[in-house]
Protein backbone atom coordinates (compact mmCIF):
# COMPACT_ATOMS: atom_id res chain seq x y z
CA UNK A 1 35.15 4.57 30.75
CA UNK A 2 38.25 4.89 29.06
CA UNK A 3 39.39 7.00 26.43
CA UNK A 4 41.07 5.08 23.08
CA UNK A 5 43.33 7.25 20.81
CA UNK A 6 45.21 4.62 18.62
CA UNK A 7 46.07 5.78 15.07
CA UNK A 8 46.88 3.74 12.07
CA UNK A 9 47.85 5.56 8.89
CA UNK A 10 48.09 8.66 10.41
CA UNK A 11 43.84 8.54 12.38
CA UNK A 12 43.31 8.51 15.50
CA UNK A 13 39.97 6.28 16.48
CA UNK A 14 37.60 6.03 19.55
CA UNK A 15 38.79 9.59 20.12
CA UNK A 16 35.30 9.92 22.32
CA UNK A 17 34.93 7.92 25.43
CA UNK A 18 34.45 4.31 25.15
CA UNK A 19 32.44 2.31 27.43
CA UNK A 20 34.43 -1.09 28.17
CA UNK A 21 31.95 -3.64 29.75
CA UNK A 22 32.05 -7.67 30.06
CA UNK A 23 31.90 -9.34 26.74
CA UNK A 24 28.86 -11.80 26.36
CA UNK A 25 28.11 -14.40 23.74
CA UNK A 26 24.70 -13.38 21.54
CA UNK A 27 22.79 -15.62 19.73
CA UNK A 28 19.82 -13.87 17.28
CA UNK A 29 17.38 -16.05 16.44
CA UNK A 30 15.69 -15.12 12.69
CA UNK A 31 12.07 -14.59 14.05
CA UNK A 32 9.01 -13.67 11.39
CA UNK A 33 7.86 -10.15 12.45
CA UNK A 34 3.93 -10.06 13.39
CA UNK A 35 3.17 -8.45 10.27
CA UNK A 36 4.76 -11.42 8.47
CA UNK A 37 2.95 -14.05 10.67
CA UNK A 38 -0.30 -12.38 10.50
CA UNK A 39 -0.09 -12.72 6.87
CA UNK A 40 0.34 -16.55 6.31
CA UNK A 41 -3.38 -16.62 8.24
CA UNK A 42 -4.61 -13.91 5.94
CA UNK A 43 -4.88 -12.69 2.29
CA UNK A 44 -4.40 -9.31 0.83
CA UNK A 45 -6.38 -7.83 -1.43
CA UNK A 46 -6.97 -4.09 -3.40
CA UNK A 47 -10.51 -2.86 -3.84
CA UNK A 48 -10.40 -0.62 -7.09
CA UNK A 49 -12.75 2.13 -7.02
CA UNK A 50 -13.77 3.24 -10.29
CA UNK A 51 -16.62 6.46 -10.79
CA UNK A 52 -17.65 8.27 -13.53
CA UNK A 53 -14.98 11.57 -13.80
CA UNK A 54 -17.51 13.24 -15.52
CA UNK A 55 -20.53 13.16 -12.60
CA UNK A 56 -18.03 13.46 -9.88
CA UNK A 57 -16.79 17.10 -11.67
CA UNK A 58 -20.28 18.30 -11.44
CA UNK A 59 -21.15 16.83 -7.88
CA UNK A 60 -22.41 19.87 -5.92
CA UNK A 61 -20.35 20.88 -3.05
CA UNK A 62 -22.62 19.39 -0.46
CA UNK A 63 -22.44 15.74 -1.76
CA UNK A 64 -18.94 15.97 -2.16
CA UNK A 65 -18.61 16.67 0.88
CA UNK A 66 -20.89 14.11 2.51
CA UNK A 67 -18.85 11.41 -0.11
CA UNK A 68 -15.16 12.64 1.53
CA UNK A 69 -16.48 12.41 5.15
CA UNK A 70 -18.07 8.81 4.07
CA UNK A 71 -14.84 7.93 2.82
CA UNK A 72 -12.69 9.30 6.03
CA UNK A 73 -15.34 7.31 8.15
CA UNK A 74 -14.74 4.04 5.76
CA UNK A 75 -11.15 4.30 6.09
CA UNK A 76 -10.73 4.76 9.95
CA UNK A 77 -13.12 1.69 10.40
CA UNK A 78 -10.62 -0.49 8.20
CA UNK A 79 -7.77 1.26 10.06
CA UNK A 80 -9.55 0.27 13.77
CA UNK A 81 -10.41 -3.43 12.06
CA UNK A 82 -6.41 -4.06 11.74
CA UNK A 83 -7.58 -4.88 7.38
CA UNK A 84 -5.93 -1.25 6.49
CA UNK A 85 -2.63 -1.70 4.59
CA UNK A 86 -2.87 1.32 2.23
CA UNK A 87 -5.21 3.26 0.60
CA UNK A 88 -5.11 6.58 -1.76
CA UNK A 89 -7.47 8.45 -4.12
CA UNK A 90 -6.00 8.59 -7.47
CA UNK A 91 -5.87 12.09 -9.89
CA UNK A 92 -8.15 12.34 -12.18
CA UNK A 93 -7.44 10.87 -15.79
CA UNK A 94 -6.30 13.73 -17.75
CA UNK A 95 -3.19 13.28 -15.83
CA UNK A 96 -2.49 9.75 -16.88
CA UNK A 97 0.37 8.85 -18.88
CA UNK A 98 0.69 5.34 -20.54
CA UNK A 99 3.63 4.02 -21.36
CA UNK A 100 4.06 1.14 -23.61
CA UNK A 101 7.10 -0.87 -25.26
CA UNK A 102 6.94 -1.57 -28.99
CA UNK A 103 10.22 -2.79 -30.81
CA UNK A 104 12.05 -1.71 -28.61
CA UNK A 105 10.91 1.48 -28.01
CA UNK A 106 9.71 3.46 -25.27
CA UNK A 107 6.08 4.90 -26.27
CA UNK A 108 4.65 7.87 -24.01
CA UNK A 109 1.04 8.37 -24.26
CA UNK A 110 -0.87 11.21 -22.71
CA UNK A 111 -4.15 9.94 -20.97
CA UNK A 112 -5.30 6.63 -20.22
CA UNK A 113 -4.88 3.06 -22.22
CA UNK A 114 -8.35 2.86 -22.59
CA UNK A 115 -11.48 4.93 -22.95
CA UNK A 116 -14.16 3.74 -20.61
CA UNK A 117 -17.30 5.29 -19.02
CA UNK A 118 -15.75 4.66 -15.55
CA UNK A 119 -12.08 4.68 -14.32
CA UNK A 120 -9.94 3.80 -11.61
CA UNK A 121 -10.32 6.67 -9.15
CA UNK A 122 -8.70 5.20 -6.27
CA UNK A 123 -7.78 2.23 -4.38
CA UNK A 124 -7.49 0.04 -1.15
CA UNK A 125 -5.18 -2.60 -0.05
CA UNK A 126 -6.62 -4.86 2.48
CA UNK A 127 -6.52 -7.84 4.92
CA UNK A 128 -8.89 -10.39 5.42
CA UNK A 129 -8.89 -13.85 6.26
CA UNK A 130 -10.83 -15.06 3.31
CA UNK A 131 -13.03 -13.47 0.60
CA UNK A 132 -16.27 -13.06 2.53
CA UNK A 133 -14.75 -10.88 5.00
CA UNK A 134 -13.11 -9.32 1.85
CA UNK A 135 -16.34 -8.25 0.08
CA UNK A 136 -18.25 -6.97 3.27
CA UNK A 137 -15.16 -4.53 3.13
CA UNK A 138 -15.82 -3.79 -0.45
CA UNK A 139 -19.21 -3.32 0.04
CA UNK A 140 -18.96 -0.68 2.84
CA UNK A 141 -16.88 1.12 0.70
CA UNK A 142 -18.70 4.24 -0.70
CA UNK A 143 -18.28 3.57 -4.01
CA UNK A 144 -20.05 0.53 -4.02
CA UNK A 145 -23.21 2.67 -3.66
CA UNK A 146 -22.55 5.12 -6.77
CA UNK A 147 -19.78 3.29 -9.23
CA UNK A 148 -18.31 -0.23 -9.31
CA UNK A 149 -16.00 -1.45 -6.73
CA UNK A 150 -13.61 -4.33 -8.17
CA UNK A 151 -12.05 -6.75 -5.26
CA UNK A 152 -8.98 -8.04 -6.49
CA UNK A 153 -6.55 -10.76 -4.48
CA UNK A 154 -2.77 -9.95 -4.56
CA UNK A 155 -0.77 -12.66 -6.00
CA UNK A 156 1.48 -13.21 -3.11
CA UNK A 157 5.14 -13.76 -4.02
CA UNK A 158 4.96 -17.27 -2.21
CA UNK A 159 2.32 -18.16 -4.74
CA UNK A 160 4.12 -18.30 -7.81
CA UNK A 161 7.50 -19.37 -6.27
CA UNK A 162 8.45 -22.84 -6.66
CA UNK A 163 8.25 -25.05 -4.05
CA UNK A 164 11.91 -26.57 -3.01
């Protein structure tokens, strides 16, 4: 090791130890990561969850219960399958705020956009390789069994690009 202690302008560099070693040519080939690769094979897609606020405020403690541990058993499984990208459980509407642009002007809404017997509680991005493998996922999903699950496909960016 050696120790460097050139200055220019008036700083010193390397003041620390530097290790000197043979000098090698590199090449770096670009490689697609195995997320990327997986992804040409596959599609993604988000499973909305939408419930009724309203019932799930006056679910008794037990069911809720039983509904959270369904949904920590539902999301490990996707996790273990490889399909988990991301997943969350949304607050509840009252703490919405819509935001819309009208000549020119930023409008701030308390609330949500619309007012609807269910809304969008929560949500889960998947992977699948096609939509049948897509909808068994969105049919194991709790709230297929108490609320409406909606299975949507992500546009992927290379879908609407154009084509050189």
């Amino acid at each position: 090791m050696a120790a460097c202690t050139k200055s220019h302008r008036g700083r010193k560099f390397f003041e620390q130890p530097v290790e000197i070693s043979h000098c090698r040519a590199t090449y770096v080939r670009p490689r697609k990561d195995a997320a990327f690769a997986k992804r040409e094979k596959t599609m993604r897609y988000m499973i909305l969850i939408n419930s009724d606020e309203a019932a799930l405020a006056n679910t008794p403690i037990e069911k809720a219960q039983q509904m959270s541990a369904a949904y920590g058993a539902y999301t490990e499984a996707l996790k273990k399958s490889g399909a988990w990208l991301a997943g969350e459980r949304l607050r509840p509407t009252q703490a919405t705020t819509s935001v819309r642009i009208a000549d020119g002007k930023t409008n701030v809404i308390d609330g949500p956009y619309a007012d609807t017997k269910e809304q969008l509680a929560g949500f889960y991005m998947i992977e699948a390789a096609d939509i049948d493998t897509a909808i068994e996922w969105a049919a194991r999903c709790p709230a297929a069994s108490t609320g409406t699950v909606e299975l949507r496909p992500i546009w992927e960016m290379a879908d609407y690009m154009p084509k050189k």
